[in-house]
PDB file of N, CA and C in Angstrom:
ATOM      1  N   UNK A   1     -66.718 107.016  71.420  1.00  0.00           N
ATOM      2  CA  UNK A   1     -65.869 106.866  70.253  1.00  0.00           C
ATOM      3  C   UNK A   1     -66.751 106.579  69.038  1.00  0.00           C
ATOM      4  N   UNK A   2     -66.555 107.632  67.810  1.00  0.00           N
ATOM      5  CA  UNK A   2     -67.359 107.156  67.046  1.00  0.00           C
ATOM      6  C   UNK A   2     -66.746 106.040  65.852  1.00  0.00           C
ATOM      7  N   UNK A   3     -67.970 104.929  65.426  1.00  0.00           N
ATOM      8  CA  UNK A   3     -67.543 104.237  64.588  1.00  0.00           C
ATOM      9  C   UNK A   3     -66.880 104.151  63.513  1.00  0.00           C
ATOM     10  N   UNK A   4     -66.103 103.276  63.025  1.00  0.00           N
ATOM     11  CA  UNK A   4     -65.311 103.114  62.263  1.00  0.00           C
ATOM     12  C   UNK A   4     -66.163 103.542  60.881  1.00  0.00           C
ATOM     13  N   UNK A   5     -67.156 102.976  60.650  1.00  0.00           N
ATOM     14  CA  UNK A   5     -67.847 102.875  59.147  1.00  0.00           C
ATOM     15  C   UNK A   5     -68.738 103.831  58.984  1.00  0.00           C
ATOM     16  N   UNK A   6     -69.194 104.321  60.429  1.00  0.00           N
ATOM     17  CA  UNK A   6     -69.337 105.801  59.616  1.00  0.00           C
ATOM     18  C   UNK A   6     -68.990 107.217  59.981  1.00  0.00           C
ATOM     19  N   UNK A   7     -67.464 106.687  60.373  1.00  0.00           N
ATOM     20  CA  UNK A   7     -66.483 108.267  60.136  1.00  0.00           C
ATOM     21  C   UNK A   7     -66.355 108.628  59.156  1.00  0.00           C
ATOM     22  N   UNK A   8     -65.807 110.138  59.779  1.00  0.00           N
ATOM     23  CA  UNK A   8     -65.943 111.021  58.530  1.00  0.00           C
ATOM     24  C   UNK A   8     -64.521 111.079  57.905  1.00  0.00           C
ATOM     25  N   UNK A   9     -63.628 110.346  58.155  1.00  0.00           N
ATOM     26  CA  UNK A   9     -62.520 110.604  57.833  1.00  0.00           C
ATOM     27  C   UNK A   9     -62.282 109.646  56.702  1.00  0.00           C
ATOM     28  N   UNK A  10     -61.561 109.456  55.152  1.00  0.00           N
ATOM     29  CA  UNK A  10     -61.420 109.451  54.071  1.00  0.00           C
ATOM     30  C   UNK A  10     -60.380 108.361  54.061  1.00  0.00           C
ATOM     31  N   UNK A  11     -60.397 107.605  53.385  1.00  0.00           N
ATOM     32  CA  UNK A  11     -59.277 106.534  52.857  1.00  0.00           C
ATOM     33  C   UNK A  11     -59.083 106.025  51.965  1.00  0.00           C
ATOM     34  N   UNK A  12     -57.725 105.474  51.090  1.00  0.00           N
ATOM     35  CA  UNK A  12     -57.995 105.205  50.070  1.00  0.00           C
ATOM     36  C   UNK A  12     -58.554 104.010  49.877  1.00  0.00           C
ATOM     37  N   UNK A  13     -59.291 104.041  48.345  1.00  0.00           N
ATOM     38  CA  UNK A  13     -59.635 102.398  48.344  1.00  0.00           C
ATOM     39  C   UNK A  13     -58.895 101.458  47.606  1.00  0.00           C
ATOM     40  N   UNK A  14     -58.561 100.451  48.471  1.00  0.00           N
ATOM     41  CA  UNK A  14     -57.220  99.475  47.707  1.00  0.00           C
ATOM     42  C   UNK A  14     -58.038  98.768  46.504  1.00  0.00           C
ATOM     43  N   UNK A  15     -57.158  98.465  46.016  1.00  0.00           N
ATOM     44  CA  UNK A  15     -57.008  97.951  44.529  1.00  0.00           C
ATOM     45  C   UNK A  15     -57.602  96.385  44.812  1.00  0.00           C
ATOM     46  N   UNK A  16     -57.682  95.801  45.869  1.00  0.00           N
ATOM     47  CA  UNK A  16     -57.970  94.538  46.120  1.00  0.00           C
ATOM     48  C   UNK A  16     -59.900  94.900  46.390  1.00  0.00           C
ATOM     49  N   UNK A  17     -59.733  95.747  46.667  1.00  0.00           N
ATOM     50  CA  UNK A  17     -61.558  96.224  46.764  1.00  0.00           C
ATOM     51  C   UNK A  17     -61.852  96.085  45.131  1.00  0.00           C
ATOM     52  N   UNK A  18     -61.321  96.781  44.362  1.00  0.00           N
ATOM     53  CA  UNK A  18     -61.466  96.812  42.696  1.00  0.00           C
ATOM     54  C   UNK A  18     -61.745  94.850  42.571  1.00  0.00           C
ATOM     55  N   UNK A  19     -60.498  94.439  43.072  1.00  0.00           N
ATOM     56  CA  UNK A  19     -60.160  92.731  42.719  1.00  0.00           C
ATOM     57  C   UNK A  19     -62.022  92.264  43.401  1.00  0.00           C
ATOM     58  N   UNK A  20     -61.833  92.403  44.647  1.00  0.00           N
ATOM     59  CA  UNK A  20     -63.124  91.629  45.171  1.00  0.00           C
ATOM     60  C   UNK A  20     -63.968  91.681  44.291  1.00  0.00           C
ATOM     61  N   UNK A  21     -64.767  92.719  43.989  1.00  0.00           N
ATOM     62  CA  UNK A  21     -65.741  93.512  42.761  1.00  0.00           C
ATOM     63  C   UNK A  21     -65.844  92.316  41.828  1.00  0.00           C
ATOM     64  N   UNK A  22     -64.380  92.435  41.028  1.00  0.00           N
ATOM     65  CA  UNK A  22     -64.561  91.586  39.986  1.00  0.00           C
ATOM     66  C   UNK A  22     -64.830  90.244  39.728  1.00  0.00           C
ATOM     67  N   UNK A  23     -64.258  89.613  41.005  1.00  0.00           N
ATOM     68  CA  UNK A  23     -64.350  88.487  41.889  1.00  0.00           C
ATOM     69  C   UNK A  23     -65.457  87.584  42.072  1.00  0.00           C
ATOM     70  N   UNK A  24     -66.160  88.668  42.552  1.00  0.00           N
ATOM     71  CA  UNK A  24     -67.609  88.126  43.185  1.00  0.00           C
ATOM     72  C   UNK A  24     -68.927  88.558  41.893  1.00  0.00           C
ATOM     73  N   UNK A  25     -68.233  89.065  40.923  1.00  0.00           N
ATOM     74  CA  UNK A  25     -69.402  89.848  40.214  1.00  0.00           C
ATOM     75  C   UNK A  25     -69.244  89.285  38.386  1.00  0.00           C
ATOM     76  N   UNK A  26     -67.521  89.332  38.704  1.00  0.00           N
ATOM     77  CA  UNK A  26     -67.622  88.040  36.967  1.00  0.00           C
ATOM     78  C   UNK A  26     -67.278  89.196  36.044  1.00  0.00           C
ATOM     79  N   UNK A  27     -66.292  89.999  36.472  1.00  0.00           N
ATOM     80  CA  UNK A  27     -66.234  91.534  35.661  1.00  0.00           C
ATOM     81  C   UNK A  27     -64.738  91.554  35.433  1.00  0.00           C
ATOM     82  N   UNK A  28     -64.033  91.673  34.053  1.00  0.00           N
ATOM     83  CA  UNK A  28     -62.762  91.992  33.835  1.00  0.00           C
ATOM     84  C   UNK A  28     -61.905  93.427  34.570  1.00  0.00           C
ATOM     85  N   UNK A  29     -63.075  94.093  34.483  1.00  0.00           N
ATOM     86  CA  UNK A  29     -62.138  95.463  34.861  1.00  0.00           C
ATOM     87  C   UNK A  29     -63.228  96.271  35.785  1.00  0.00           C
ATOM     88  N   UNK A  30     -63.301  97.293  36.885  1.00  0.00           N
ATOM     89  CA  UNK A  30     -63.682  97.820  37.365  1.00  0.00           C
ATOM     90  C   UNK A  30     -62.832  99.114  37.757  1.00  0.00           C
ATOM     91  N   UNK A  31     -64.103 100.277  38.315  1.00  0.00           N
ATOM     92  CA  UNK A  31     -63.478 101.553  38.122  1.00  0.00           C
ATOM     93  C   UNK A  31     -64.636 101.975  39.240  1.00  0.00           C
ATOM     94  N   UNK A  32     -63.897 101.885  40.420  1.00  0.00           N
ATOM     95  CA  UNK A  32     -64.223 102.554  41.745  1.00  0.00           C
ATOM     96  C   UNK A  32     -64.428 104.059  41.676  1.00  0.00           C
ATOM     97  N   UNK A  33     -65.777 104.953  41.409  1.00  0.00           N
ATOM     98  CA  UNK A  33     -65.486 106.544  42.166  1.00  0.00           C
ATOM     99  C   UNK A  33     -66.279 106.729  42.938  1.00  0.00           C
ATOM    100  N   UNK A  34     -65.396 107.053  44.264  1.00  0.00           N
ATOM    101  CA  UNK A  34     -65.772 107.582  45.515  1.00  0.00           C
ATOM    102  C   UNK A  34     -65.652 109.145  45.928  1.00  0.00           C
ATOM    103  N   UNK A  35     -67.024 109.400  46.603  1.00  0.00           N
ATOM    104  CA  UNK A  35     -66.565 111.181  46.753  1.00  0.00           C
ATOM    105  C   UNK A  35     -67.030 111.359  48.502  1.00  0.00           C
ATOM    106  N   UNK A  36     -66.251 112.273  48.928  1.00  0.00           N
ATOM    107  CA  UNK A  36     -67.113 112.677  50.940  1.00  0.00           C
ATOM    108  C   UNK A  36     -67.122 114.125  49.761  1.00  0.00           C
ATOM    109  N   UNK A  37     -68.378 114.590  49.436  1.00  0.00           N
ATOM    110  CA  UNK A  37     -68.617 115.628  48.838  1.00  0.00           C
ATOM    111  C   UNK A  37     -68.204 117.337  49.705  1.00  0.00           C
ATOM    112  N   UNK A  38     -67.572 117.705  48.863  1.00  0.00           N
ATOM    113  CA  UNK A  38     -67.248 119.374  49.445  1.00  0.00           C
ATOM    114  C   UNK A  38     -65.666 119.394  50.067  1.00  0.00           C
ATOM    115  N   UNK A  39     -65.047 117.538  49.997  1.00  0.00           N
ATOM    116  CA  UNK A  39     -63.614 117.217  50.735  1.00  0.00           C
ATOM    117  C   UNK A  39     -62.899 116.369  49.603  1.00  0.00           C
ATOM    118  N   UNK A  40     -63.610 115.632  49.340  1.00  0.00           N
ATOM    119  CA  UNK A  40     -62.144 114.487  48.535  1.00  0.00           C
ATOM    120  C   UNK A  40     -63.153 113.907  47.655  1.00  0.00           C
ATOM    121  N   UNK A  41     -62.427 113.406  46.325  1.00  0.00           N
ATOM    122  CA  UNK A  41     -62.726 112.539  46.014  1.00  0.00           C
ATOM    123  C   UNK A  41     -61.718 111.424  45.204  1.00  0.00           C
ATOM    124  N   UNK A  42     -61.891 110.090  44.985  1.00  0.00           N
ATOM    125  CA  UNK A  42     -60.908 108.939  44.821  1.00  0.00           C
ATOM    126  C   UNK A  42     -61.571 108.339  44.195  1.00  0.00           C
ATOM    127  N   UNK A  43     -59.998 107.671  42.911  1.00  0.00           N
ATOM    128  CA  UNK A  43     -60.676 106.699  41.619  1.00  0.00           C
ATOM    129  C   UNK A  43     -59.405 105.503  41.771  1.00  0.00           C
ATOM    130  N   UNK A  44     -60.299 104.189  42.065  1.00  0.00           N
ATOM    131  CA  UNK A  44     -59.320 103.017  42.090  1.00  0.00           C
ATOM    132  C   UNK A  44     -60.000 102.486  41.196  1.00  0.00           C
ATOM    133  N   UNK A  45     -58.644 101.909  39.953  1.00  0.00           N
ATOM    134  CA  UNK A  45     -59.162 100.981  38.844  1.00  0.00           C
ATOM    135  C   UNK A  45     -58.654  98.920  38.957  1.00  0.00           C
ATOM    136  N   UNK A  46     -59.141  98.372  38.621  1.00  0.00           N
ATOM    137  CA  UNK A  46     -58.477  96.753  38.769  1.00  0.00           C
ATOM    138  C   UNK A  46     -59.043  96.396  37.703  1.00  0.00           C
ATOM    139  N   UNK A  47     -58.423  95.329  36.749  1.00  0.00           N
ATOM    140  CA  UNK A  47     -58.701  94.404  35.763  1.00  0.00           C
ATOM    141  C   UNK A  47     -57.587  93.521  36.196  1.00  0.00           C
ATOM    142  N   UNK A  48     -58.250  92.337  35.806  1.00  0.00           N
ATOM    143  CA  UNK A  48     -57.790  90.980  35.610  1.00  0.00           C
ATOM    144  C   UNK A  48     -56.360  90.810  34.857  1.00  0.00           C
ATOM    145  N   UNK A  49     -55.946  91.348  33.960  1.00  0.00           N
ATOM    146  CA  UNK A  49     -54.551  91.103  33.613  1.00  0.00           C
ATOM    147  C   UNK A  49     -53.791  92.608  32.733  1.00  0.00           C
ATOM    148  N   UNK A  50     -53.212  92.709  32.755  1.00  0.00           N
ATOM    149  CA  UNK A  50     -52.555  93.434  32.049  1.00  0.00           C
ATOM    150  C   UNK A  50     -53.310  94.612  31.240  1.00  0.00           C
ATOM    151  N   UNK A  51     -53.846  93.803  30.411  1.00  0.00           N
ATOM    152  CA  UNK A  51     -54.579  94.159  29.543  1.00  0.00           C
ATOM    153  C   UNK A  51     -55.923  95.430  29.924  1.00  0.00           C
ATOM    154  N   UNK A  52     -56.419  94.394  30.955  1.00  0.00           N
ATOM    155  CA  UNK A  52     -57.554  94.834  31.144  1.00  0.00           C
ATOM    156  C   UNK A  52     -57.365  95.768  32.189  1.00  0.00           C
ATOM    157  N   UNK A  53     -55.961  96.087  32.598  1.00  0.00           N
ATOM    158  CA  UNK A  53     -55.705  96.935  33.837  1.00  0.00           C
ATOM    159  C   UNK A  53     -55.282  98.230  33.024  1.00  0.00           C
ATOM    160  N   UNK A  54     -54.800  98.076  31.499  1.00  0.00           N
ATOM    161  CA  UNK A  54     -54.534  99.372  31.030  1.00  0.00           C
ATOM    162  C   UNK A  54     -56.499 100.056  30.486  1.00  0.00           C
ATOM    163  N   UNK A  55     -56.777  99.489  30.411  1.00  0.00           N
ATOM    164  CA  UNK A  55     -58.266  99.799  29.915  1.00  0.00           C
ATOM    165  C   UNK A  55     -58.828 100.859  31.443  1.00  0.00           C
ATOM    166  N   UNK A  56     -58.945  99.316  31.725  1.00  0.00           N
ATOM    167  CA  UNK A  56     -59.670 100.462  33.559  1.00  0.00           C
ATOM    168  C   UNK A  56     -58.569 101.444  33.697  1.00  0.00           C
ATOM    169  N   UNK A  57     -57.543 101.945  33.769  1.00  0.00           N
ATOM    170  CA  UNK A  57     -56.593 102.979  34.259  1.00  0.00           C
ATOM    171  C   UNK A  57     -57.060 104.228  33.023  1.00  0.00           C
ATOM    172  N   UNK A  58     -57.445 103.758  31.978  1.00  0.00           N
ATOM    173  CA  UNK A  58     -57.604 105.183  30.804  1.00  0.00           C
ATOM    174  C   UNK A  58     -59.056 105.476  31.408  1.00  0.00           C
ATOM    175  N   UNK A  59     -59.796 104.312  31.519  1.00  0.00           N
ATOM    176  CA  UNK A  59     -61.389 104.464  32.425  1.00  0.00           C
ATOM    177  C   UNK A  59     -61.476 105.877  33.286  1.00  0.00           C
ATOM    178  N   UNK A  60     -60.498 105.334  34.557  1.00  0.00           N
ATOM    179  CA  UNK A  60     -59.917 106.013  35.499  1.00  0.00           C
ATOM    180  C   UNK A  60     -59.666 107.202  35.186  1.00  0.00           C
ATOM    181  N   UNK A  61     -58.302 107.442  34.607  1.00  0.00           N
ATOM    182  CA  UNK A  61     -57.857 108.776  33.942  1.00  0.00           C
ATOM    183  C   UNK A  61     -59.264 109.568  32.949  1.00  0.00           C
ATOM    184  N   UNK A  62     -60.350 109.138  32.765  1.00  0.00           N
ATOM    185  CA  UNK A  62     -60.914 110.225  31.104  1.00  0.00           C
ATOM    186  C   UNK A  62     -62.090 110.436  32.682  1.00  0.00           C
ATOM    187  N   UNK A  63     -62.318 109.595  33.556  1.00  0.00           N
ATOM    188  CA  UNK A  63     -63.302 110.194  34.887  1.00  0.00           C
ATOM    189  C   UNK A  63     -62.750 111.225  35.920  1.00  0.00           C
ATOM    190  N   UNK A  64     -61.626 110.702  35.806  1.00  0.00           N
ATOM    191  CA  UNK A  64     -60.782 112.068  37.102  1.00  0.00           C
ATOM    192  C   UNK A  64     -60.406 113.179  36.254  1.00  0.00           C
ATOM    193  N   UNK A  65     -60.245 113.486  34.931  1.00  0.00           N
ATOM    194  CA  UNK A  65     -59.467 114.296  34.345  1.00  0.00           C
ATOM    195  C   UNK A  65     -60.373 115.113  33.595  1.00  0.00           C
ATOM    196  N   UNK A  66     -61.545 114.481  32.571  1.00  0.00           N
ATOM    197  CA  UNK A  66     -62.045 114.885  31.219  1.00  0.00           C
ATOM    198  C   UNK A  66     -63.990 115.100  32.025  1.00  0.00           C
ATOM    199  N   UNK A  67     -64.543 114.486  33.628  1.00  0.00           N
ATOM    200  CA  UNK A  67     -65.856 114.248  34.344  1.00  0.00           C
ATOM    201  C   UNK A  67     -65.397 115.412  35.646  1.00  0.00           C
ATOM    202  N   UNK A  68     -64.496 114.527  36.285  1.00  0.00           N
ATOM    203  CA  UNK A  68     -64.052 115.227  37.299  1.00  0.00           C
ATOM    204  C   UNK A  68     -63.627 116.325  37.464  1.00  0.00           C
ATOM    205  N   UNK A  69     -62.529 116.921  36.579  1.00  0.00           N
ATOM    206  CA  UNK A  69     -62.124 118.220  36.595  1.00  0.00           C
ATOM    207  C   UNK A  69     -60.508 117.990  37.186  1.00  0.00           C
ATOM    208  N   UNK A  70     -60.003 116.672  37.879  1.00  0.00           N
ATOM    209  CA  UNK A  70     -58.887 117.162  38.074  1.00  0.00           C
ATOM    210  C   UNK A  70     -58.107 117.730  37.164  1.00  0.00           C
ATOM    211  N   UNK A  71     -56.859 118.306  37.997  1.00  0.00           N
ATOM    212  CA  UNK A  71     -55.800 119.087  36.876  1.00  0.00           C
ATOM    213  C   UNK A  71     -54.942 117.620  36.174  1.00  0.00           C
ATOM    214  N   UNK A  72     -54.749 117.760  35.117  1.00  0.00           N
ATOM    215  CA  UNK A  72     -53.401 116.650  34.863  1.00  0.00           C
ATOM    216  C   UNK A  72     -52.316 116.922  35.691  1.00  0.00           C
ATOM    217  N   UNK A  73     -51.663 115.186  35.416  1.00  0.00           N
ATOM    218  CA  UNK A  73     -50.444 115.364  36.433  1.00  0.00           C
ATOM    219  C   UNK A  73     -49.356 115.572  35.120  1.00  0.00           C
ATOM    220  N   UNK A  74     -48.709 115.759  35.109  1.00  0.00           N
ATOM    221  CA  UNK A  74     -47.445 116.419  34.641  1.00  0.00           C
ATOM    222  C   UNK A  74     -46.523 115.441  34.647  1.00  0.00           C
ATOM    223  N   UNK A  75     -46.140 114.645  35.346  1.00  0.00           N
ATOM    224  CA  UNK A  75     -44.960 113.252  35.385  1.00  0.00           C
ATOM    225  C   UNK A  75     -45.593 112.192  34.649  1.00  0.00           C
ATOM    226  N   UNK A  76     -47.088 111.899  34.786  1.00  0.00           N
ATOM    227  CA  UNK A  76     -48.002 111.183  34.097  1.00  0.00           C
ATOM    228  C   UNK A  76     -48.077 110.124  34.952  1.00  0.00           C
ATOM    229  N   UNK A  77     -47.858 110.271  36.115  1.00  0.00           N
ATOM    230  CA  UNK A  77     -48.160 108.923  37.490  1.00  0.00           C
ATOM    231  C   UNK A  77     -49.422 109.073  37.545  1.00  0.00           C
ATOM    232  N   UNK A  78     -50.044 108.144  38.827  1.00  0.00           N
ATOM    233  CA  UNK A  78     -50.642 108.294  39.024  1.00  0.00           C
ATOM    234  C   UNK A  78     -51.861 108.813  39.827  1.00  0.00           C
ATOM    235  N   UNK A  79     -51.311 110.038  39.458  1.00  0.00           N
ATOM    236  CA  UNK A  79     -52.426 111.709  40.146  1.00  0.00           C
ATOM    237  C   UNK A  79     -53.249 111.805  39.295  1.00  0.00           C
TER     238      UNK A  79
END
């Protein structure tokens, strides 16, 4: 059975991974990008309050959208 940590299979990264980050490191806002290159790639944002959670989320959005290449989402969630 192969191991957990280094399968190849993809997950998202929770928002409490963003929290730890900031946690342990003394950082208002953070902006997770993860890629398994040629398959997926994933953007989790966290800030400390409100504030700082709309900041990391535009972070988020101008790396997946304006770096990354995704397509926009159209409802304006969060795809």
């Amino acid at each position: 059975m192969e191991d957990d940590a280094v399968s190849s299979k993809t997950v998202d990264i929770p928002i409490s991974a963003g929290k730890l980050i900031a946690d342990t490191y003394g950082y208002d806002q953070v902006v997770i990008v993860a890629r398994k290159v040629g398959e997926r790639e994933h953007v989790t944002t966290y800030g400390v309050d409100k504030a700082h959670c709309d900041v990391a989320a535009r972070m988020g959005h101008f790396f997946k959208h304006k770096l990354m290449g995704w397509p926009e989402n159209p409802k304006g969630d969060a795809g």
